[in-house]
C-alpha atoms as a PDB file:
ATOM      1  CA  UNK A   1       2.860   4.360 -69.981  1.00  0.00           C
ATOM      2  CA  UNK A   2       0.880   1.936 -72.553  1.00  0.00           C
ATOM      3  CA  UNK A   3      -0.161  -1.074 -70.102  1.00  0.00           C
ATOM      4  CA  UNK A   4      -1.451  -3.395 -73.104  1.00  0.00           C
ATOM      5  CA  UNK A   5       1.798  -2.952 -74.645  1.00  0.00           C
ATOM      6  CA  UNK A   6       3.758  -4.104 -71.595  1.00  0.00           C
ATOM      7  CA  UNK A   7       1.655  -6.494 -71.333  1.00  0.00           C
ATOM      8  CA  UNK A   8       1.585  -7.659 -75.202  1.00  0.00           C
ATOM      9  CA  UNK A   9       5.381  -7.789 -75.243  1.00  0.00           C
ATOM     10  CA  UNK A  10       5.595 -10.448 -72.490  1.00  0.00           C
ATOM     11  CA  UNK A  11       2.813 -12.919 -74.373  1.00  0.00           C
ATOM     12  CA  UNK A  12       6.126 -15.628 -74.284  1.00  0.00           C
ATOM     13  CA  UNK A  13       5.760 -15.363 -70.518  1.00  0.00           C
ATOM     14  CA  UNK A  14       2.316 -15.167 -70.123  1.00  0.00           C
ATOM     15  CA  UNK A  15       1.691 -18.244 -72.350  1.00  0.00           C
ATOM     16  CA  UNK A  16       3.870 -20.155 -69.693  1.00  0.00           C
ATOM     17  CA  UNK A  17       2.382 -18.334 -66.953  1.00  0.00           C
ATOM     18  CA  UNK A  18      -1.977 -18.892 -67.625  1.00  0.00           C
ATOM     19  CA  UNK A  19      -2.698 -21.371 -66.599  1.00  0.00           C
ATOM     20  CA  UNK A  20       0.443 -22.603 -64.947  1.00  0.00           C
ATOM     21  CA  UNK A  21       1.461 -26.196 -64.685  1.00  0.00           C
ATOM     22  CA  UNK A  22       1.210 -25.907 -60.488  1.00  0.00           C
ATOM     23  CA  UNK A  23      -2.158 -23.904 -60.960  1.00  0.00           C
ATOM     24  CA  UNK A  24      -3.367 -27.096 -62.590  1.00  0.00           C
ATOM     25  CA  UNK A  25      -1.770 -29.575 -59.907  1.00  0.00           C
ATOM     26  CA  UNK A  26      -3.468 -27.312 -57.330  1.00  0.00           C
ATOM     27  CA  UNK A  27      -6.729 -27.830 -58.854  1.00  0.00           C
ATOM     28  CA  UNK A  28      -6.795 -31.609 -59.320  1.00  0.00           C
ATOM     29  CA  UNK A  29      -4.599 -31.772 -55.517  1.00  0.00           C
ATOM     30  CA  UNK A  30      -5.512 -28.939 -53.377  1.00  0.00           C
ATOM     31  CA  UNK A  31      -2.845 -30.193 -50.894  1.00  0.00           C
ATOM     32  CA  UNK A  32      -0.212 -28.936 -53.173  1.00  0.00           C
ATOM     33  CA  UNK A  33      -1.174 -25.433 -52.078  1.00  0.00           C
ATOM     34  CA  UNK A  34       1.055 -26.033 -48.930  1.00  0.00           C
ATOM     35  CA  UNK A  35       4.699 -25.101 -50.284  1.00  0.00           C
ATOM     36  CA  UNK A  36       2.668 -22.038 -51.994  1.00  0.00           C
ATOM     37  CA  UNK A  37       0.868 -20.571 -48.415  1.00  0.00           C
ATOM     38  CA  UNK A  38       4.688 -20.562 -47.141  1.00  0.00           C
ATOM     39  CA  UNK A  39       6.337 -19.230 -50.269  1.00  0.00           C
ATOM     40  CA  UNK A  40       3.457 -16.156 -50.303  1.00  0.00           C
ATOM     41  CA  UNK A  41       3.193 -15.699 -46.437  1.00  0.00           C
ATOM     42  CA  UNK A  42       7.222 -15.043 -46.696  1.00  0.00           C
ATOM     43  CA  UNK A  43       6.483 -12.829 -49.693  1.00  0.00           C
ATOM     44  CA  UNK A  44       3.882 -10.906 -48.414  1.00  0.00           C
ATOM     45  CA  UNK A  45       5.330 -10.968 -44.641  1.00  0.00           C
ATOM     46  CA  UNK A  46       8.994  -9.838 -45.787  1.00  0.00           C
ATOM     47  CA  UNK A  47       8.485  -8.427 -49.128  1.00  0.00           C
ATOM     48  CA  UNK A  48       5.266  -6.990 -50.760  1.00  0.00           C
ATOM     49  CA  UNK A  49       4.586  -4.721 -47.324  1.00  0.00           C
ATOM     50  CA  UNK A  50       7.973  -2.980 -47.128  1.00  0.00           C
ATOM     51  CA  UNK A  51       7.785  -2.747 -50.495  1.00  0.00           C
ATOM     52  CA  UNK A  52       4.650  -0.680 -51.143  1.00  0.00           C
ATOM     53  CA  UNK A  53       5.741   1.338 -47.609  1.00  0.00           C
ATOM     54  CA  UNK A  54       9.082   2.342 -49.315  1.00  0.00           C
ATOM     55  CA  UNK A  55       7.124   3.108 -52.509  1.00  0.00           C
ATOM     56  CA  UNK A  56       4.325   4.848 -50.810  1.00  0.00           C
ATOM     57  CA  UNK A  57       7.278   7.441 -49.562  1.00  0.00           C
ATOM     58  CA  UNK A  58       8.009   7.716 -52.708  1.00  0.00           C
ATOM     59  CA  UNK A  59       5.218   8.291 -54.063  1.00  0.00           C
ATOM     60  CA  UNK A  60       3.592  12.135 -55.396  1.00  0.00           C
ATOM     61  CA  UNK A  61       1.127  13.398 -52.859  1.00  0.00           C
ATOM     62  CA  UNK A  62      -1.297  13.636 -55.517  1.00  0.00           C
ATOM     63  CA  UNK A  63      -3.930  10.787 -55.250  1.00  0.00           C
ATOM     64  CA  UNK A  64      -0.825   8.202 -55.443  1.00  0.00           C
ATOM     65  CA  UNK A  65       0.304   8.716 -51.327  1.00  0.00           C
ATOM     66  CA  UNK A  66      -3.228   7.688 -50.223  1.00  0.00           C
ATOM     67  CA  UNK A  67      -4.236   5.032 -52.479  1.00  0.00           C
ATOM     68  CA  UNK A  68      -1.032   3.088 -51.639  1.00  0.00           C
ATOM     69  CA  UNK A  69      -1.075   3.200 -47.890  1.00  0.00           C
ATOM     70  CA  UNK A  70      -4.680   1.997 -48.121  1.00  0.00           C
ATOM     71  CA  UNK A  71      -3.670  -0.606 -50.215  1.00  0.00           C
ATOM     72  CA  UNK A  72      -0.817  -1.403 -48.026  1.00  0.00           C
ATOM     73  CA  UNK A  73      -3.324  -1.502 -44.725  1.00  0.00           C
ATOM     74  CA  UNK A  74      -5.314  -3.866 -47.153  1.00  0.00           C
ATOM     75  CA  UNK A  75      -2.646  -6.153 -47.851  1.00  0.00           C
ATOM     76  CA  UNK A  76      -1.249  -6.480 -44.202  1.00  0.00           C
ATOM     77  CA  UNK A  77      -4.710  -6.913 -42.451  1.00  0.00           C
ATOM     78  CA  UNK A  78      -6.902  -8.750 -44.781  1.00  0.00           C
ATOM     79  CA  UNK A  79      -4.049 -10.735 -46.985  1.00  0.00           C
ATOM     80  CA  UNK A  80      -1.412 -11.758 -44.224  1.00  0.00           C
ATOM     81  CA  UNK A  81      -4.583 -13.652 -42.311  1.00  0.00           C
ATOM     82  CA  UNK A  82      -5.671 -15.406 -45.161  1.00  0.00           C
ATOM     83  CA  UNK A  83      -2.238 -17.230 -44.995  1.00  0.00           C
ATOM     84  CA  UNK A  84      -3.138 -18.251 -41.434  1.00  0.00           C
ATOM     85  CA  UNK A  85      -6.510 -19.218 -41.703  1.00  0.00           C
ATOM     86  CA  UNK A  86      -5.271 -21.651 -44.691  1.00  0.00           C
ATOM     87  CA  UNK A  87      -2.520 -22.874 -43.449  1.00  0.00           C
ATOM     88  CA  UNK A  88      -4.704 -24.206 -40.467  1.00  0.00           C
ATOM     89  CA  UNK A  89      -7.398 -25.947 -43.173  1.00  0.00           C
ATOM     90  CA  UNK A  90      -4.604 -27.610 -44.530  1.00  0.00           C
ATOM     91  CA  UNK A  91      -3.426 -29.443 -41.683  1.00  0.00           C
ATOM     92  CA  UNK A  92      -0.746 -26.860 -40.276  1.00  0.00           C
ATOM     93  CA  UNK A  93       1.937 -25.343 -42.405  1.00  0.00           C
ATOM     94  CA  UNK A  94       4.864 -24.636 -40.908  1.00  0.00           C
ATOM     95  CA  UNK A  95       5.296 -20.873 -41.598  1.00  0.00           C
ATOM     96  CA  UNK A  96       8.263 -20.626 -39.554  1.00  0.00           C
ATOM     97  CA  UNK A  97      10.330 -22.177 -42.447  1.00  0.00           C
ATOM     98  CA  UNK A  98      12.869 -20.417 -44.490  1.00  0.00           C
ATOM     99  CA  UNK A  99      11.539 -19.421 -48.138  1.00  0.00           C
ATOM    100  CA  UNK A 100      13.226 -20.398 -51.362  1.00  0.00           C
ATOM    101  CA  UNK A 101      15.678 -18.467 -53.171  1.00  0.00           C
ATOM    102  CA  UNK A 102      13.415 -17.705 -55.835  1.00  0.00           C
ATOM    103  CA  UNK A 103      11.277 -15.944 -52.921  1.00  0.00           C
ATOM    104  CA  UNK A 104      14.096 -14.369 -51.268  1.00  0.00           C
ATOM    105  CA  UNK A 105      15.295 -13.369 -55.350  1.00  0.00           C
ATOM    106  CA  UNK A 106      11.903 -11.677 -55.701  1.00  0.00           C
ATOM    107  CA  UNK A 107      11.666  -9.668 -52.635  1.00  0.00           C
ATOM    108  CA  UNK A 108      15.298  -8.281 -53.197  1.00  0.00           C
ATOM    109  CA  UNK A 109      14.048  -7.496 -56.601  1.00  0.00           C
ATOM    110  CA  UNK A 110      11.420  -5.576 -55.245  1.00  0.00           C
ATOM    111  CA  UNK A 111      12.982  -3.941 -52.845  1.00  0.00           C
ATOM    112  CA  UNK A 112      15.909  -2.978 -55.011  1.00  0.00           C
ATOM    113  CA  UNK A 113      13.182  -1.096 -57.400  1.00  0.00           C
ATOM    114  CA  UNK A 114      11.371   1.020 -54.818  1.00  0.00           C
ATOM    115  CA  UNK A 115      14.293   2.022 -53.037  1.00  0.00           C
ATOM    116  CA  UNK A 116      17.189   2.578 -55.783  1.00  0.00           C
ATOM    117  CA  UNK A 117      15.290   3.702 -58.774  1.00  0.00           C
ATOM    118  CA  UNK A 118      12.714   6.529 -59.449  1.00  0.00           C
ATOM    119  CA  UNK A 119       9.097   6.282 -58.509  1.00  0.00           C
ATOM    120  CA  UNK A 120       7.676   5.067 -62.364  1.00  0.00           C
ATOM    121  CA  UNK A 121      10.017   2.520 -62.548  1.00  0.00           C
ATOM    122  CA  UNK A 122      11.208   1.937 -59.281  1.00  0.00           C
ATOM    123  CA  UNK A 123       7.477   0.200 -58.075  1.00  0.00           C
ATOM    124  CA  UNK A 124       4.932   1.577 -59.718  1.00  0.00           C
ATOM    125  CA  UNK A 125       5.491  -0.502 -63.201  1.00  0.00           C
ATOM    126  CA  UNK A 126       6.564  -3.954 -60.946  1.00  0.00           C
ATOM    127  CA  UNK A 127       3.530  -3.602 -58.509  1.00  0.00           C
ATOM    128  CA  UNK A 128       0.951  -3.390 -61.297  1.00  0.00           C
ATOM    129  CA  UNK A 129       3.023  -6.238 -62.973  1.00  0.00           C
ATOM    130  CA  UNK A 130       2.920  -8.571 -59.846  1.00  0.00           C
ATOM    131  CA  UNK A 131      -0.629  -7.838 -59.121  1.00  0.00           C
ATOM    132  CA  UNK A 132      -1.826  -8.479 -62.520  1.00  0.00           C
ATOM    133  CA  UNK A 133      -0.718 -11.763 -62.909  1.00  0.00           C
ATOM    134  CA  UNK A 134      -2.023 -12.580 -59.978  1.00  0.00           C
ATOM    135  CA  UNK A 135      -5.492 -11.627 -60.775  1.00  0.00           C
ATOM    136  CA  UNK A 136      -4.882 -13.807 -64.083  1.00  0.00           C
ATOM    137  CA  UNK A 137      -3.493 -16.836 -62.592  1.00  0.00           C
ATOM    138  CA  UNK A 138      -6.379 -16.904 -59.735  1.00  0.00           C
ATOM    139  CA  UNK A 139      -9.122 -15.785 -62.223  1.00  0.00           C
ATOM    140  CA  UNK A 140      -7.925 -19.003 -64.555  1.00  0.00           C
ATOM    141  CA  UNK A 141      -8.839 -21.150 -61.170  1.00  0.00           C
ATOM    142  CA  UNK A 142     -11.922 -19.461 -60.338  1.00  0.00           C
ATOM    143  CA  UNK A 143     -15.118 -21.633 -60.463  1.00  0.00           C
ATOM    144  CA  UNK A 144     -12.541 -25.077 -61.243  1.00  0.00           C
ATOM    145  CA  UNK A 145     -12.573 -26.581 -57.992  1.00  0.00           C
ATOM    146  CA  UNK A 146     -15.375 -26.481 -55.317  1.00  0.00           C
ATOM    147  CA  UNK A 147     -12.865 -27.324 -52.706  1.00  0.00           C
ATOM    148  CA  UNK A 148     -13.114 -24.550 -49.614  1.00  0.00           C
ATOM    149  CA  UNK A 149      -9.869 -23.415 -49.358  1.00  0.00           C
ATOM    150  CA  UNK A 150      -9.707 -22.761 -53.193  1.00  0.00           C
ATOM    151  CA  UNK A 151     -12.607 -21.354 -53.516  1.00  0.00           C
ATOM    152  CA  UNK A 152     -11.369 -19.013 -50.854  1.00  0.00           C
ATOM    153  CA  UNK A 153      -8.272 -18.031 -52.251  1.00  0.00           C
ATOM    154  CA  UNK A 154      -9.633 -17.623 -55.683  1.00  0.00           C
ATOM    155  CA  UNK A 155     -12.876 -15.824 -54.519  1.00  0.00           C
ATOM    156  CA  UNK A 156     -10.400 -13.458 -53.127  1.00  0.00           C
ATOM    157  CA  UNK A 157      -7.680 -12.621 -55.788  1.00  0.00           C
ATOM    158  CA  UNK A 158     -10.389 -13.218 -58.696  1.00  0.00           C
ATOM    159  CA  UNK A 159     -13.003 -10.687 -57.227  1.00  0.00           C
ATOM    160  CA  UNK A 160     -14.399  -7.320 -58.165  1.00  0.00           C
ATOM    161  CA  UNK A 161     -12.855  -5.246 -55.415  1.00  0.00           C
ATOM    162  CA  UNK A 162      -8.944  -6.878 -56.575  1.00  0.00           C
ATOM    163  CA  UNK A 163      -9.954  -6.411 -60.117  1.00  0.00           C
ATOM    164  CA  UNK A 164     -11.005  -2.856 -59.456  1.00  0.00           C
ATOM    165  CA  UNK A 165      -7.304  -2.563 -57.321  1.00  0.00           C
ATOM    166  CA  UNK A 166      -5.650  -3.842 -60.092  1.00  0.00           C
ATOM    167  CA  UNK A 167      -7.578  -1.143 -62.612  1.00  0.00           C
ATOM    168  CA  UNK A 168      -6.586   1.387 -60.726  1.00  0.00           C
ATOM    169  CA  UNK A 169      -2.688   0.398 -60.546  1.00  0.00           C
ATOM    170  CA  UNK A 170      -2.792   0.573 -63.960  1.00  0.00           C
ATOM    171  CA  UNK A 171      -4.404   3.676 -64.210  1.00  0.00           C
ATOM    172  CA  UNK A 172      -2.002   4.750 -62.182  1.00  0.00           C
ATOM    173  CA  UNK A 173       0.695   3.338 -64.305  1.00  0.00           C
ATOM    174  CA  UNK A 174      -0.668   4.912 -67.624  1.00  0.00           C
ATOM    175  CA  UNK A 175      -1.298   8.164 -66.124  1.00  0.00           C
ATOM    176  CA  UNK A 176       2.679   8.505 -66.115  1.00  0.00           C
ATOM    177  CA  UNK A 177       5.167   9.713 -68.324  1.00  0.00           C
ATOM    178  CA  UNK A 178       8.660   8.661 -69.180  1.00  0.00           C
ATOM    179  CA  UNK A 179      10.933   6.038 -70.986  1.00  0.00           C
ATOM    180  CA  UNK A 180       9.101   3.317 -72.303  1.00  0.00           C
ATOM    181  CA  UNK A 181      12.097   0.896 -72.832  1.00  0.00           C
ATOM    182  CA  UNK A 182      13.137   1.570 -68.955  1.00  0.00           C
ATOM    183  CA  UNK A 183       9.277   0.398 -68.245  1.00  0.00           C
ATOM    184  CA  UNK A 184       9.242  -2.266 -71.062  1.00  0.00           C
ATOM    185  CA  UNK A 185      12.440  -3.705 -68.824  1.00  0.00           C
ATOM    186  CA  UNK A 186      11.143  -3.211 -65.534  1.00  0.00           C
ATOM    187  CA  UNK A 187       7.890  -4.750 -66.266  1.00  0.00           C
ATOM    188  CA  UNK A 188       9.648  -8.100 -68.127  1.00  0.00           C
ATOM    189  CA  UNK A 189      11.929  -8.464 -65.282  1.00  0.00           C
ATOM    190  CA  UNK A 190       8.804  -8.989 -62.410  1.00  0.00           C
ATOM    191  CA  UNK A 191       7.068 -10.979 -64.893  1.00  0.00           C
ATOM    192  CA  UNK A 192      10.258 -13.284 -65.492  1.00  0.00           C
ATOM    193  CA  UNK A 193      10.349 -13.281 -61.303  1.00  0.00           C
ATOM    194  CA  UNK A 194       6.979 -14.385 -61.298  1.00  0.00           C
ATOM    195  CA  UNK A 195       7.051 -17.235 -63.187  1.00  0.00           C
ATOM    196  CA  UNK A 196      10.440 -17.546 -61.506  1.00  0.00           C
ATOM    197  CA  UNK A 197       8.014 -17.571 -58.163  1.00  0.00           C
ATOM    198  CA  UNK A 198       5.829 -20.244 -59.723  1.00  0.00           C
ATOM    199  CA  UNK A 199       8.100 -22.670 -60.852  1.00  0.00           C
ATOM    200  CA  UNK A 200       9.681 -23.310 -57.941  1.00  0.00           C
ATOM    201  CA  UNK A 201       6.433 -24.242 -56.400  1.00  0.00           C
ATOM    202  CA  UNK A 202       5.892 -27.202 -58.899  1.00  0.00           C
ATOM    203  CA  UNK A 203       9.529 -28.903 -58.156  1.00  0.00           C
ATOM    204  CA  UNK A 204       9.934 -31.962 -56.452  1.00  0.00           C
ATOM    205  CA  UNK A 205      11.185 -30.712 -53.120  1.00  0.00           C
ATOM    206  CA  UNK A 206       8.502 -28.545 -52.325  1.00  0.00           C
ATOM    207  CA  UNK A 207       6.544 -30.505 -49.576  1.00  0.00           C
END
């Protein structure tokens, strides 16, 4: 799989996408973050775990199996308390409260891949995808704001050790073989529920 090619084919998304327009509300408002520490507690919590399990079982033994439970064990005990520890610097967010349907869109998305389509493009393609713009959008914020709970989110998903995680999805993704258009698809379609994901943090009736 060619990875800059994905990626160059979605520049129309990624121009939208880096820096987004909530990215740079968050920066000159770091209160704003609250809708997003619900939104990506829900998506973590209900979505991006049981979505790299049922991908992991999936997976070929063959370097793939290990690398993604570790990466799963990373997500649920180092992301899932970052959620927490913000939500409390901010005053208390209620994560008890219902997601949005964009949320609730994604994670069926997700799970829809890893569970009804073939390893490449059932995950493996999306979770690079997801994680990538991630590392963009919190690299773009990196170093803007000297506000704590920024400069903890941003010191995390803008570090080394994700950047190296994010290197070695893709390596992962490039090491593979098959139909580039299914990929090419697969790949637009997370990035579309991305943005998807970040636009509906930057309406008006997300307080």
């Amino acid at each position: 799989m060619d990875t800059e090619r994905l990626i160059g084919e979605n520049r129309d998304v990624w121009a939208r996408f880096v820096p987004h327009p909530y990215m740079v509300k968050v920066v000159g408002d770091p209160g704003s973050l609250r809708p997003w520490v619900l939104e990506d507690y829900h998506f973590v919590r209900g979505g991006a775990i049981r979505f790299m399990l049922a991908l992991a079982s999936r997976a070929p033994p063959e370097g793939h199996l290990d690398f993604l439970l570790e990466s799963t064990h990373r997500l649920a005990t180092m992301e899932v308390p970052i959620f927490l520890e913000v939500s409390r610097d901010l005053g208390g967010v209620d994560l008890g409260r219902e997601p949005s349907m964009a949320t609730v869109s994604y994670v069926s998305f997700l799970n829809h891949l890893a569970t009804s389509m073939d390893f490449v493009y059932g995950g493996a393609v999306a979770l690079f995808a997801e994680e990538w713009a991630y590392y963009q959008a919190w690299k773009w914020l990196s170093g803007k704001s000297q506000h704590p709970v920024l400069v903890r989110l941003s010191s995390h998903w803008s570090s080394r050790e994700f950047c190296e995680y994010v290197e070695r999805l893709r390596e992962m993704v490039e090491g593979m073989q098959g139909d580039q258009k299914t990929a090419a698809g697969v790949f637009r379609e997370t990035c579309r529920f991305e943005l998807l994901f970040w636009d509906s943090l930057n309406g008006p009736d997300t307080h």
